[in-house]
PDB file of N, CA and C in Angstrom:
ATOM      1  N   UNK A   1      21.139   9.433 -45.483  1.00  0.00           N
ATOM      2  CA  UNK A   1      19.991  10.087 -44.911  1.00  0.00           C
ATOM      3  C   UNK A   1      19.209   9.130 -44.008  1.00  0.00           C
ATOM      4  N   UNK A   2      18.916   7.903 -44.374  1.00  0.00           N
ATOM      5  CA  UNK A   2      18.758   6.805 -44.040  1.00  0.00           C
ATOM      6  C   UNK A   2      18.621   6.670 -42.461  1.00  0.00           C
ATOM      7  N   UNK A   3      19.900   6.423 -42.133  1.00  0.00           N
ATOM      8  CA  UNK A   3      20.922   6.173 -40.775  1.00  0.00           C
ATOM      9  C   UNK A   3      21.243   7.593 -40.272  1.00  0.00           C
ATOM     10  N   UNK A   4      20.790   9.081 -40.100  1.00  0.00           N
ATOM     11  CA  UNK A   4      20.874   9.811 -39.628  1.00  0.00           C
ATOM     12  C   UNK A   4      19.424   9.729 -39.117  1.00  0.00           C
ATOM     13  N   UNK A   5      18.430   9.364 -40.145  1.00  0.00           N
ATOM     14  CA  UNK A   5      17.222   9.147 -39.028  1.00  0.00           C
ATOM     15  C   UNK A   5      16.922   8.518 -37.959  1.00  0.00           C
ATOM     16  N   UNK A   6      17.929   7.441 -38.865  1.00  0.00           N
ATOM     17  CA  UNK A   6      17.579   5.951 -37.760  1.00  0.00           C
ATOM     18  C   UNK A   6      18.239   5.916 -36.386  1.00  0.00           C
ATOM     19  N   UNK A   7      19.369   7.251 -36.557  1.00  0.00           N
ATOM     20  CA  UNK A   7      19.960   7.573 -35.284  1.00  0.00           C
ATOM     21  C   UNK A   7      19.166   8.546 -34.542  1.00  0.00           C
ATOM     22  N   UNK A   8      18.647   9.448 -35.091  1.00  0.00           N
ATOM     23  CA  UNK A   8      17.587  10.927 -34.611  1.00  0.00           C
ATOM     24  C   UNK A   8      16.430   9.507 -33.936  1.00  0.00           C
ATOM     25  N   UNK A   9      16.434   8.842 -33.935  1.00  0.00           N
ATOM     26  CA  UNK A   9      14.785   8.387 -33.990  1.00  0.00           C
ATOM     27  C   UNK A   9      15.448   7.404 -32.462  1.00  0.00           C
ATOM     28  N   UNK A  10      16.620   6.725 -32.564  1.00  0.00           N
ATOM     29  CA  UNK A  10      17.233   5.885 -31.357  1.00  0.00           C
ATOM     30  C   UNK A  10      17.997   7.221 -30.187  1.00  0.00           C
ATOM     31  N   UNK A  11      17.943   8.189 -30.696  1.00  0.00           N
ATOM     32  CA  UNK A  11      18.343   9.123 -30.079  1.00  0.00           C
ATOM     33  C   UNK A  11      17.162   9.453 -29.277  1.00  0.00           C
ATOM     34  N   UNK A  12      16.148  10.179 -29.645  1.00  0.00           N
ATOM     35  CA  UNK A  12      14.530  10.687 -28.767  1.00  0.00           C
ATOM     36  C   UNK A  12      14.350   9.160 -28.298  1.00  0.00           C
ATOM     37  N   UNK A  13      14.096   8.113 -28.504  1.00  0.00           N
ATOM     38  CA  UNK A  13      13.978   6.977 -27.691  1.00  0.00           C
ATOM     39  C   UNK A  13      14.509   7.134 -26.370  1.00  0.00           C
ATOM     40  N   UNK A  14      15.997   7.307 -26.473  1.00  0.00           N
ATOM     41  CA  UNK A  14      16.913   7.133 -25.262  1.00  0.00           C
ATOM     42  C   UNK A  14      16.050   8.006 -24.245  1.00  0.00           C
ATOM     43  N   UNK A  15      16.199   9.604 -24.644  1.00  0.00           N
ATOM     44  CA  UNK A  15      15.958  10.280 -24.394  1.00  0.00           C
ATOM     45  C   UNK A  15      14.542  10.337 -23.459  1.00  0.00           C
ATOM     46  N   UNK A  16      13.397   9.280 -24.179  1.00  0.00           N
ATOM     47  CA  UNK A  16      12.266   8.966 -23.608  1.00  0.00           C
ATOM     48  C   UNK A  16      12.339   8.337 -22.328  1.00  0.00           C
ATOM     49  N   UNK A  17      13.027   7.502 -22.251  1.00  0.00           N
ATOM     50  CA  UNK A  17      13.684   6.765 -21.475  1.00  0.00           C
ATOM     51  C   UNK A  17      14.030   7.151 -20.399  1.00  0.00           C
ATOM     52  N   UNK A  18      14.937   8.114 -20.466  1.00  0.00           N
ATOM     53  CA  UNK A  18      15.668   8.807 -19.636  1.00  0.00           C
ATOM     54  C   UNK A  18      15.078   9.731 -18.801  1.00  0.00           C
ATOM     55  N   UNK A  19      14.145  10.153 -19.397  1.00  0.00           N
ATOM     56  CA  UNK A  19      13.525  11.920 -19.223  1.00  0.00           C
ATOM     57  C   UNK A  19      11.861  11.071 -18.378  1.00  0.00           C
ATOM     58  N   UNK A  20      11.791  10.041 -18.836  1.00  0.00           N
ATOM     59  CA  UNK A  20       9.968   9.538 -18.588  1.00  0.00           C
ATOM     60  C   UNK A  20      10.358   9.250 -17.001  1.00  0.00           C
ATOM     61  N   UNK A  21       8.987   9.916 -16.548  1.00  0.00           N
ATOM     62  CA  UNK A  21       8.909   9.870 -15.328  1.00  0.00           C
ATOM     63  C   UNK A  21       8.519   8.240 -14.531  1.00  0.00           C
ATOM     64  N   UNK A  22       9.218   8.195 -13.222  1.00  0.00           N
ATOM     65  CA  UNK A  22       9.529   7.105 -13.053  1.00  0.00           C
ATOM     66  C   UNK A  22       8.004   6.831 -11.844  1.00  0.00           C
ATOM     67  N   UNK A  23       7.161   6.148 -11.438  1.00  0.00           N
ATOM     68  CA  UNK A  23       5.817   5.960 -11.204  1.00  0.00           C
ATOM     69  C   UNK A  23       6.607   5.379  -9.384  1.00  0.00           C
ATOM     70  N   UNK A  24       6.295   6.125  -8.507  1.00  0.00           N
ATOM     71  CA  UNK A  24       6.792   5.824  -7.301  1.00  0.00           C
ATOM     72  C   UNK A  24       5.648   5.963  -6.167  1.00  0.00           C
ATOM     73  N   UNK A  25       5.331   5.222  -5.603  1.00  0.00           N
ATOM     74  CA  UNK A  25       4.374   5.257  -4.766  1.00  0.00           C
ATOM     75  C   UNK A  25       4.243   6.329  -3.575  1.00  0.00           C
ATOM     76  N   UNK A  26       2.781   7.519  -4.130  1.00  0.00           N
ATOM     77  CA  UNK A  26       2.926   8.512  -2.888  1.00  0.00           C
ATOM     78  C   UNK A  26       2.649   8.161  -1.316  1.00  0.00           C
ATOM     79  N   UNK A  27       2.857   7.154  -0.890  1.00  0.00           N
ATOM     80  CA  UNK A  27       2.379   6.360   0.104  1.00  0.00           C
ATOM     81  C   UNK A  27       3.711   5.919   0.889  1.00  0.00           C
ATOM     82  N   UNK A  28       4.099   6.310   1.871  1.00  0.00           N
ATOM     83  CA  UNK A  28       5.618   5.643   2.548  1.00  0.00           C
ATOM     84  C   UNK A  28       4.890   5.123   3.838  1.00  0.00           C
ATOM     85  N   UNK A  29       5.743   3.759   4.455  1.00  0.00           N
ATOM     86  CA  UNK A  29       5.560   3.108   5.173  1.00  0.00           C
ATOM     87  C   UNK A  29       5.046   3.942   6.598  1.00  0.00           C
ATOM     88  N   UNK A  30       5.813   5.238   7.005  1.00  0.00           N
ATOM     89  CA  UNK A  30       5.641   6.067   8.198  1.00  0.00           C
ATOM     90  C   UNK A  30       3.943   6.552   7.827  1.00  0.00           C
ATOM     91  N   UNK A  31       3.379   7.230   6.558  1.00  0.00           N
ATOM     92  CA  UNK A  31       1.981   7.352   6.821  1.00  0.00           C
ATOM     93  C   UNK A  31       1.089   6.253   7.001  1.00  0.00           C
ATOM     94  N   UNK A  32       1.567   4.818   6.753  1.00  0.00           N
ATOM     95  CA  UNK A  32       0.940   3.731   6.914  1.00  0.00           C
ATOM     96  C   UNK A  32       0.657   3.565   8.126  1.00  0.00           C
ATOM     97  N   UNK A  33       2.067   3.619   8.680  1.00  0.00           N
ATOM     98  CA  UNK A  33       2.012   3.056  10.410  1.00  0.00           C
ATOM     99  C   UNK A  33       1.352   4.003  11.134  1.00  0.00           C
ATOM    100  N   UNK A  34       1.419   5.400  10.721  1.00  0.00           N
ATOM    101  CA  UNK A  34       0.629   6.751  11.513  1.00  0.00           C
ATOM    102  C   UNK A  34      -0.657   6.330  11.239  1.00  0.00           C
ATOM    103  N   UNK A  35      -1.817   6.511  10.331  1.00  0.00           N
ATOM    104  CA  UNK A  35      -2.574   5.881   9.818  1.00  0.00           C
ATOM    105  C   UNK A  35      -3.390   4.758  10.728  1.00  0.00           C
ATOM    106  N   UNK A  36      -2.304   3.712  10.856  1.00  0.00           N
ATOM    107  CA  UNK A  36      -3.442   2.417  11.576  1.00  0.00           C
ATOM    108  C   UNK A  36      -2.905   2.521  13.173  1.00  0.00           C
ATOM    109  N   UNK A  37      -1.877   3.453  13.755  1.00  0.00           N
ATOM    110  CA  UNK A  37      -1.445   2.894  14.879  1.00  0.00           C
ATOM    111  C   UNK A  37      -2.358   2.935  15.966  1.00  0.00           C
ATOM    112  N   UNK A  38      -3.852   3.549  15.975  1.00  0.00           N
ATOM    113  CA  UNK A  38      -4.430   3.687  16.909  1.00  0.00           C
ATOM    114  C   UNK A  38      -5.210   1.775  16.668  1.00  0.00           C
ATOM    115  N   UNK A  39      -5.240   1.115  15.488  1.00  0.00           N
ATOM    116  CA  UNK A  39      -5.883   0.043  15.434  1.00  0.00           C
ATOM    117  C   UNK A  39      -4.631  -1.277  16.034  1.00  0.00           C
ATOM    118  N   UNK A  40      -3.419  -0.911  17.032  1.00  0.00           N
ATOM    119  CA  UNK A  40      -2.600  -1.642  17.518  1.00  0.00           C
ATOM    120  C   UNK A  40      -3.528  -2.398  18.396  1.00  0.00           C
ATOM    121  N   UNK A  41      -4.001  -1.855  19.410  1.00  0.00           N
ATOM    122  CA  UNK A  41      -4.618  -2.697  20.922  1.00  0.00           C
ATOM    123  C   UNK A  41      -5.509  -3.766  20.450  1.00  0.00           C
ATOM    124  N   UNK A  42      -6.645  -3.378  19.239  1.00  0.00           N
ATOM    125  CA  UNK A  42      -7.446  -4.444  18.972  1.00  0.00           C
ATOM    126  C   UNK A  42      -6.864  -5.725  17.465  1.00  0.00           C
ATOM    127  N   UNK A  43      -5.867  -5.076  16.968  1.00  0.00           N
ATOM    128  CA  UNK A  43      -5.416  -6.618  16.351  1.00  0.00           C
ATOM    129  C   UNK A  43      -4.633  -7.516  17.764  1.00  0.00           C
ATOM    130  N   UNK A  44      -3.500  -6.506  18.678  1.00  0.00           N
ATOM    131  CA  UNK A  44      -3.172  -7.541  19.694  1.00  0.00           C
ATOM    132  C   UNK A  44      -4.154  -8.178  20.455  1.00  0.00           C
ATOM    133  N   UNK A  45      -5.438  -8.060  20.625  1.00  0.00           N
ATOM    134  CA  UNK A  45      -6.453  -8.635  21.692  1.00  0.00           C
ATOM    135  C   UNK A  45      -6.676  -7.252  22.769  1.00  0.00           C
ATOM    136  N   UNK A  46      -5.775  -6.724  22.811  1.00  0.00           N
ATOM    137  CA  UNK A  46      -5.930  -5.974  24.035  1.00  0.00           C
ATOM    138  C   UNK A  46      -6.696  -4.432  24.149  1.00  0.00           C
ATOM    139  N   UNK A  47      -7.728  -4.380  23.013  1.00  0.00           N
ATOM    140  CA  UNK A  47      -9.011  -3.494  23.222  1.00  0.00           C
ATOM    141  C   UNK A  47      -9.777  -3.358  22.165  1.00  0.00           C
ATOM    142  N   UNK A  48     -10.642  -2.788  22.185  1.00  0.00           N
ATOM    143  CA  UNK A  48     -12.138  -2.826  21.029  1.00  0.00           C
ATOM    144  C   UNK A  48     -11.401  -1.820  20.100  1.00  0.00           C
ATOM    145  N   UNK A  49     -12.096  -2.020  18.748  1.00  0.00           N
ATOM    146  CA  UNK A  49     -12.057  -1.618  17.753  1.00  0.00           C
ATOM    147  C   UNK A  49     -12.655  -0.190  17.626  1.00  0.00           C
ATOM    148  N   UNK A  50     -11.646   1.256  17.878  1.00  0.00           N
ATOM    149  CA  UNK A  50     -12.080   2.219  17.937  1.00  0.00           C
ATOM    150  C   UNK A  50     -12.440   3.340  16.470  1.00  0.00           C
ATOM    151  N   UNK A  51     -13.046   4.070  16.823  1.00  0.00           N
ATOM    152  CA  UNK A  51     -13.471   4.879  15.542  1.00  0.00           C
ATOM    153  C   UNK A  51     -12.067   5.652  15.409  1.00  0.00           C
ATOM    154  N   UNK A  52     -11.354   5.794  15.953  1.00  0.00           N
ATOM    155  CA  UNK A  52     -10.254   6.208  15.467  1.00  0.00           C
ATOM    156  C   UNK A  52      -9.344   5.492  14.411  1.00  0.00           C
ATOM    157  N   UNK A  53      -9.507   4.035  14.959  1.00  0.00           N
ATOM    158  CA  UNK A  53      -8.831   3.233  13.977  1.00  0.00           C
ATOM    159  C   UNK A  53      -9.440   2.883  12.723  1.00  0.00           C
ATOM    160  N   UNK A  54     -10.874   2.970  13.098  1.00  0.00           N
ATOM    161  CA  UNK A  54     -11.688   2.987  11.295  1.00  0.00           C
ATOM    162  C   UNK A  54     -11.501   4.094  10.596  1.00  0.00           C
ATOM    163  N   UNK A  55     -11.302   5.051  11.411  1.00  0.00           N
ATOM    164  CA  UNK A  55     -10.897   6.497  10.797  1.00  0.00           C
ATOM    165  C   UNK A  55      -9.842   6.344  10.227  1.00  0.00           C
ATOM    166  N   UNK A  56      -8.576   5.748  11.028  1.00  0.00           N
ATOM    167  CA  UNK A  56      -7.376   5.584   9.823  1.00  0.00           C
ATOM    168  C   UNK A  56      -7.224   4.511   8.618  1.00  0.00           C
ATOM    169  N   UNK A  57      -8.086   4.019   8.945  1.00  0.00           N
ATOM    170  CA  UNK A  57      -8.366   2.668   7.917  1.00  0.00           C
ATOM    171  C   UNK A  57      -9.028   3.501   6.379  1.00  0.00           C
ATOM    172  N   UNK A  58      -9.864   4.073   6.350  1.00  0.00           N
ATOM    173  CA  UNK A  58     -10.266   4.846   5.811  1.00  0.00           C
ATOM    174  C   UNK A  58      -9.774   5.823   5.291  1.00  0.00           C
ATOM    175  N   UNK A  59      -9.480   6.649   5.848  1.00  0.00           N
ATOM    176  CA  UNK A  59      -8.108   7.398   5.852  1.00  0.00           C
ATOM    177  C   UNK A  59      -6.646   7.783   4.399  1.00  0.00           C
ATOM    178  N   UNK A  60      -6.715   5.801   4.720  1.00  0.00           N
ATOM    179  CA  UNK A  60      -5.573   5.609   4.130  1.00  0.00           C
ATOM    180  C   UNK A  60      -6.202   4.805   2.698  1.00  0.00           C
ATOM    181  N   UNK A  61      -7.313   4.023   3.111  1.00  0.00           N
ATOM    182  CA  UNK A  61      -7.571   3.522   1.850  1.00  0.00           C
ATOM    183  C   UNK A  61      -8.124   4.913   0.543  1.00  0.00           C
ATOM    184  N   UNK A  62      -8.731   6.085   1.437  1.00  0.00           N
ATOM    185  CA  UNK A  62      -8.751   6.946   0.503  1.00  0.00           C
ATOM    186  C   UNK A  62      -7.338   7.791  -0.259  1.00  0.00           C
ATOM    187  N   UNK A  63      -6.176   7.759   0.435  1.00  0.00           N
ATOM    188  CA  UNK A  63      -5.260   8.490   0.213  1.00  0.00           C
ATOM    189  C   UNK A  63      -4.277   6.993  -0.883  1.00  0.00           C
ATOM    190  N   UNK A  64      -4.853   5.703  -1.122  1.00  0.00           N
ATOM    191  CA  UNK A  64      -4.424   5.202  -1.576  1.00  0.00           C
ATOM    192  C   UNK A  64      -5.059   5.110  -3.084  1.00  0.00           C
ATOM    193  N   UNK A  65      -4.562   6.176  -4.121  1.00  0.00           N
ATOM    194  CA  UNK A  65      -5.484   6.195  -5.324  1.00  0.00           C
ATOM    195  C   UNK A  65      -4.842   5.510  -6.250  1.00  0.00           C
ATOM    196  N   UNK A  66      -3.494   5.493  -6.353  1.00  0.00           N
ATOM    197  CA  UNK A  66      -3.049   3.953  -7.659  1.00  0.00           C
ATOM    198  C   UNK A  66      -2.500   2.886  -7.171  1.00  0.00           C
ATOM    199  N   UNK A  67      -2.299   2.062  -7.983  1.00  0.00           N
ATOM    200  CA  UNK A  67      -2.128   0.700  -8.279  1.00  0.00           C
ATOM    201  C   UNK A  67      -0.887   0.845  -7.331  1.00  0.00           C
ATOM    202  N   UNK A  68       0.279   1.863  -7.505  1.00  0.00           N
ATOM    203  CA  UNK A  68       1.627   1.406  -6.978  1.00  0.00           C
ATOM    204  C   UNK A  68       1.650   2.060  -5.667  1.00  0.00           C
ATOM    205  N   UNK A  69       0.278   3.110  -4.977  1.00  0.00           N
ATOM    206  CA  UNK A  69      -0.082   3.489  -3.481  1.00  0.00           C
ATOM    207  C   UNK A  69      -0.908   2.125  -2.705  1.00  0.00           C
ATOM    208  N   UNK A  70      -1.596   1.218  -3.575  1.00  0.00           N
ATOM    209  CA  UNK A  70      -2.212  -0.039  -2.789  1.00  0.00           C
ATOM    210  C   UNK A  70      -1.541  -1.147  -2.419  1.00  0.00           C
ATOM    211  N   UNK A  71       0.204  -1.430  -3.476  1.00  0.00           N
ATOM    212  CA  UNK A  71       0.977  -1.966  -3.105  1.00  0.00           C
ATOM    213  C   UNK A  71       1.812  -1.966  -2.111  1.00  0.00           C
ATOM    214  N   UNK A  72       1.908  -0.792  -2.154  1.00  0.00           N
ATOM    215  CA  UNK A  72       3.349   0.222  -1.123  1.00  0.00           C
ATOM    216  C   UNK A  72       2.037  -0.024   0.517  1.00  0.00           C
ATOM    217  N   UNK A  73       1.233   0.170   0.197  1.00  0.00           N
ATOM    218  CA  UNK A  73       0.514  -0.092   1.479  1.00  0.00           C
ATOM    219  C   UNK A  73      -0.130  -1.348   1.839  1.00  0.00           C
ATOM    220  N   UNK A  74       0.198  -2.191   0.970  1.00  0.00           N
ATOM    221  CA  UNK A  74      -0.060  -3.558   1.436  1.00  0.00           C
ATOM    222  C   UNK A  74       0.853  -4.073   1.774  1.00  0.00           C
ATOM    223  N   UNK A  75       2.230  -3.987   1.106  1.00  0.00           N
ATOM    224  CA  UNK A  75       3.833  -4.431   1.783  1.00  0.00           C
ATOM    225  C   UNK A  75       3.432  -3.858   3.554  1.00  0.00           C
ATOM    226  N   UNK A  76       3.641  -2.568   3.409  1.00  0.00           N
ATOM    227  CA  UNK A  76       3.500  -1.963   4.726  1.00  0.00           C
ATOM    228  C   UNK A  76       3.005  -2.238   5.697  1.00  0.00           C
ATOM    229  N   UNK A  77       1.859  -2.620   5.591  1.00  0.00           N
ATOM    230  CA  UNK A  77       0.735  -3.769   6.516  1.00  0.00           C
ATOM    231  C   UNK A  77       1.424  -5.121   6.673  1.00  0.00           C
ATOM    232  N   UNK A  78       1.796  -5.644   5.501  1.00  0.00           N
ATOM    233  CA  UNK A  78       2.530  -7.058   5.718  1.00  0.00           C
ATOM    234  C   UNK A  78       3.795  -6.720   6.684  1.00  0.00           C
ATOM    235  N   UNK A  79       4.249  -6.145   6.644  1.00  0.00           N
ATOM    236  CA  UNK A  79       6.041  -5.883   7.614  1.00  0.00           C
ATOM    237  C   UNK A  79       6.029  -5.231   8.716  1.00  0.00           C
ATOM    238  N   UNK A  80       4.295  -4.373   8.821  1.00  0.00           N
ATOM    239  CA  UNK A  80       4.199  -3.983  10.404  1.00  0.00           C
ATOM    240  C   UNK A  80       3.393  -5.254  11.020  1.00  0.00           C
ATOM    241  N   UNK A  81       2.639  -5.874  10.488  1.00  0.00           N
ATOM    242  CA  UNK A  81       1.865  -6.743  11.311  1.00  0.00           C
ATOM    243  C   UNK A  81       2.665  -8.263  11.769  1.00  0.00           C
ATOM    244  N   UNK A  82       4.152  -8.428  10.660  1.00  0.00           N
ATOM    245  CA  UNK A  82       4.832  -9.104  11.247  1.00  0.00           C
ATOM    246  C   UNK A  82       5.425  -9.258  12.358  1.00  0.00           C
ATOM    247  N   UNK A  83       5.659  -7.860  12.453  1.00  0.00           N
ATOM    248  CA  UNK A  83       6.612  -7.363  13.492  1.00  0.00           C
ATOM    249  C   UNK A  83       6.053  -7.082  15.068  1.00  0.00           C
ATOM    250  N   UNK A  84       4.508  -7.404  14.729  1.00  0.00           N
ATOM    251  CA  UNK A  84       3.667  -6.669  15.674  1.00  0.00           C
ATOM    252  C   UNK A  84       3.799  -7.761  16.926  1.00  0.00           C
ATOM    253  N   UNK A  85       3.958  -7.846  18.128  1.00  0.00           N
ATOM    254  CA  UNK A  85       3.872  -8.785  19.172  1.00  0.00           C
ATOM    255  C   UNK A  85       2.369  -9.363  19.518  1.00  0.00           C
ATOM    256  N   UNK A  86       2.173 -10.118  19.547  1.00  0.00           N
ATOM    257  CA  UNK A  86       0.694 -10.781  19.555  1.00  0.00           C
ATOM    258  C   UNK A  86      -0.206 -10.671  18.527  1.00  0.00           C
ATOM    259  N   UNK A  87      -0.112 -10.222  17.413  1.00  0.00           N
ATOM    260  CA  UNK A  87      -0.892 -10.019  16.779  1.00  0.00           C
ATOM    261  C   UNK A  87      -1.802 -11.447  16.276  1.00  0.00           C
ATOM    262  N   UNK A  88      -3.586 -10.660  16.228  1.00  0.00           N
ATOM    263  CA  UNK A  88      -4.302 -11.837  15.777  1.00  0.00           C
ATOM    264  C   UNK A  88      -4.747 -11.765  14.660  1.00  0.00           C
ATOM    265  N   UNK A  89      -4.138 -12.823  13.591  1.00  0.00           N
ATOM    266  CA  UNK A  89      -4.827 -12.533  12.385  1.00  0.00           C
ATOM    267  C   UNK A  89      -6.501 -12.737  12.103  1.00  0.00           C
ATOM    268  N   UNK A  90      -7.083 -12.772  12.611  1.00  0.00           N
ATOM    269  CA  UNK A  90      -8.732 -13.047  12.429  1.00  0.00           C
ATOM    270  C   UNK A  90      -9.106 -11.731  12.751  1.00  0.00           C
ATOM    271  N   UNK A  91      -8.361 -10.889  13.941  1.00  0.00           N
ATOM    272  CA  UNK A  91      -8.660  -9.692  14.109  1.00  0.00           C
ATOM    273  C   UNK A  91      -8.371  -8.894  13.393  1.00  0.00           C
ATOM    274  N   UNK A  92      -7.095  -8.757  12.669  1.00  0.00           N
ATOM    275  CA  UNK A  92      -6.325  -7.793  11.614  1.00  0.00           C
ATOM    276  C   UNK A  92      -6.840  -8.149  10.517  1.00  0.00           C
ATOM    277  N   UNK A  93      -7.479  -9.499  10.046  1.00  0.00           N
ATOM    278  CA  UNK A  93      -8.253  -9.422   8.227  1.00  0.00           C
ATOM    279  C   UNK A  93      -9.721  -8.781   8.893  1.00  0.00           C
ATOM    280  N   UNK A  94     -10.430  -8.472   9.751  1.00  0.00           N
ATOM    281  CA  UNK A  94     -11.523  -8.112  10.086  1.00  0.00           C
ATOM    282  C   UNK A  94     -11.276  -7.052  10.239  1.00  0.00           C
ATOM    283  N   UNK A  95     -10.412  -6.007  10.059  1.00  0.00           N
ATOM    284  CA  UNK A  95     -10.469  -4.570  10.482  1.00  0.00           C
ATOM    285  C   UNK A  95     -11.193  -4.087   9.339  1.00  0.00           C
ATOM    286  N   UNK A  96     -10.696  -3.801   8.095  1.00  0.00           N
ATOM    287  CA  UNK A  96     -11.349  -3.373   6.991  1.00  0.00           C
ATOM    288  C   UNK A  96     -12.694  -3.284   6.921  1.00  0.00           C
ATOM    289  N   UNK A  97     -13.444  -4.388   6.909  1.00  0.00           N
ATOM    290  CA  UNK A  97     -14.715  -5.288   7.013  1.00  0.00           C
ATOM    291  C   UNK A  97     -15.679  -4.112   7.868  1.00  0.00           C
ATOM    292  N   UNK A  98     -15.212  -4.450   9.170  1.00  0.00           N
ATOM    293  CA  UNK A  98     -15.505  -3.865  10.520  1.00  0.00           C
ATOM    294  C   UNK A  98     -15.794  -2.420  10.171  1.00  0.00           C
ATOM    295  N   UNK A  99     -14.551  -1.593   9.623  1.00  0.00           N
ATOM    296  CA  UNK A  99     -14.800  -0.151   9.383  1.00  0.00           C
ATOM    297  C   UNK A  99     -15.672   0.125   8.243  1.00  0.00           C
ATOM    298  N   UNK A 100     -16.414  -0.899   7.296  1.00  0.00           N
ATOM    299  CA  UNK A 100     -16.785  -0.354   6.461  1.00  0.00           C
ATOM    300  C   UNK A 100     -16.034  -0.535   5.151  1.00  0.00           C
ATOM    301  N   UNK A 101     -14.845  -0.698   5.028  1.00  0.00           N
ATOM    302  CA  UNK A 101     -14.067  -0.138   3.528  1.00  0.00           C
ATOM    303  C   UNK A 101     -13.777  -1.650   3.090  1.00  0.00           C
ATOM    304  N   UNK A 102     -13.799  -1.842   2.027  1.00  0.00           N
ATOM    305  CA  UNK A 102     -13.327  -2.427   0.900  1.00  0.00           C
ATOM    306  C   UNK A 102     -11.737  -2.450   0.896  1.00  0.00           C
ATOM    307  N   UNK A 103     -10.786  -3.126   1.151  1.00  0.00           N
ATOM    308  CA  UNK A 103      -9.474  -2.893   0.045  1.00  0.00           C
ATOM    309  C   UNK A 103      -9.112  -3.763  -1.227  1.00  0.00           C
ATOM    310  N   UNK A 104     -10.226  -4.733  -1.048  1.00  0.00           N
ATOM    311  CA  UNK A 104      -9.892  -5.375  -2.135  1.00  0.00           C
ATOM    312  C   UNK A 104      -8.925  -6.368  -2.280  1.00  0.00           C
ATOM    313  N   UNK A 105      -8.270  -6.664  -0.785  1.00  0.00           N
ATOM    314  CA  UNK A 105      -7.177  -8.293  -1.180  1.00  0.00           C
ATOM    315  C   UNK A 105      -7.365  -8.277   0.507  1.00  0.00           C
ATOM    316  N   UNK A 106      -6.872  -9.607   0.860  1.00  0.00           N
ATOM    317  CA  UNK A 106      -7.385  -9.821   2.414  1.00  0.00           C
ATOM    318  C   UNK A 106      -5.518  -9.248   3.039  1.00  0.00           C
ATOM    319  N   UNK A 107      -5.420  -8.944   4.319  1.00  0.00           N
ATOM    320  CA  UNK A 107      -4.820  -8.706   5.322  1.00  0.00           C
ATOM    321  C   UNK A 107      -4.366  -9.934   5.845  1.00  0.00           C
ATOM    322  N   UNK A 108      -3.315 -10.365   5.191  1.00  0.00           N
ATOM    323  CA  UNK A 108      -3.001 -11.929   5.195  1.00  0.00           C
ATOM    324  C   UNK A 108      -1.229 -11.604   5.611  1.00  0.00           C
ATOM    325  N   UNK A 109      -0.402 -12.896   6.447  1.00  0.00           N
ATOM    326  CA  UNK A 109       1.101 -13.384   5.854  1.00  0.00           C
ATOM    327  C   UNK A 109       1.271 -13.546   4.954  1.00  0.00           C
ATOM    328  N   UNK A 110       0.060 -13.928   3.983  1.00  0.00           N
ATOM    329  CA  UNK A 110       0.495 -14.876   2.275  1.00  0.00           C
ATOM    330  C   UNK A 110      -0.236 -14.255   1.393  1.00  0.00           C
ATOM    331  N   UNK A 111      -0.694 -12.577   1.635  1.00  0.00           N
ATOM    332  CA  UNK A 111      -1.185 -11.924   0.362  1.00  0.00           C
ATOM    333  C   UNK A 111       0.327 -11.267  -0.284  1.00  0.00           C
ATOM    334  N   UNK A 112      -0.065 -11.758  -1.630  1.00  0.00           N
ATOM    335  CA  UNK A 112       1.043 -11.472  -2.134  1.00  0.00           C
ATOM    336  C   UNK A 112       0.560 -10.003  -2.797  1.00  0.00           C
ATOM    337  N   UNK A 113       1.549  -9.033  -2.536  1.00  0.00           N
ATOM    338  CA  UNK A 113       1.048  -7.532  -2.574  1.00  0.00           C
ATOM    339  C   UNK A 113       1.809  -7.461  -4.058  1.00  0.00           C
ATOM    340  N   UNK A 114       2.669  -7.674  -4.442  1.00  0.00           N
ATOM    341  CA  UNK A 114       2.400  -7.693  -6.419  1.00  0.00           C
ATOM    342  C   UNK A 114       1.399  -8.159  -6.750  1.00  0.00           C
ATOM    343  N   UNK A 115       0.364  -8.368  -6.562  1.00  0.00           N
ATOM    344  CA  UNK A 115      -0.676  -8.946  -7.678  1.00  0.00           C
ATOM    345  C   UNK A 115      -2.194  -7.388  -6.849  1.00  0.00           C
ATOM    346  N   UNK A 116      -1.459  -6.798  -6.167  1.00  0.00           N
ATOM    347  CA  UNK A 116      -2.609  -5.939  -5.696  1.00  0.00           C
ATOM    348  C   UNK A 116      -2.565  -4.424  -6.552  1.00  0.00           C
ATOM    349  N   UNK A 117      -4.005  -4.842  -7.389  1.00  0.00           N
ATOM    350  CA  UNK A 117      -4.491  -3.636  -8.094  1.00  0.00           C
ATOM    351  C   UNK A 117      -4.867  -1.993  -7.840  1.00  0.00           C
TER     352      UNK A 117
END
């Protein structure tokens, strides 16, 4: 009787396992980049900081409500702003600031986006 439990009981485990929903970030890189692309001209130097782009700044920090949507959008920021041609970092950690919002870890090469809450 014993070991029929102890199997019923490693059995619903598995099962937990299997069946438990897996925590995936509602946030993909394409609403990221839609999101900030109007804030392109002023991280490159090449125009002022428009209300459109605080609008998407905003935007996104509201549509970012857990832990694994602030990650997925901090990678995202890190791998578009790499990629970005001229980009100035004094201008791109000042966007946030600028619009108003909080995100809570700086707009860095060296923020490490696992440790973002």
């Amino acid at each position: 009787m014993a070991r029929s439990g102890a199997a019923l009981v490693l059995v619903l485990a598995l099962l937990l396992l299997v069946t438990a929903p897996s925590v995936t970030p509602a946030i993909t890189c394409g609403q990221v980049s839609s999101a900030l692309s109007s804030c392109i001209s002023y991280a490159t130097g090449k125009g002022m900081l428009t209300a459109a782009c605080c609008n998407g700044v905003k935007s996104l920090n509201g549509a970012a409500k857990s832990s694994a949507d602030r990650k997925a959008a901090c990678s995202c920021i890190k791998s578009t702003v790499s990629r970005l041609s001229g980009a100035q970092a004094g201008a791109i950690a000042g966007i946030p600031g600028k619009c108003g919002v909080s995100i809570g870890y700086p707009i860095s090469a060296s923020t490490d986006c696992s440790k973002v809450t």
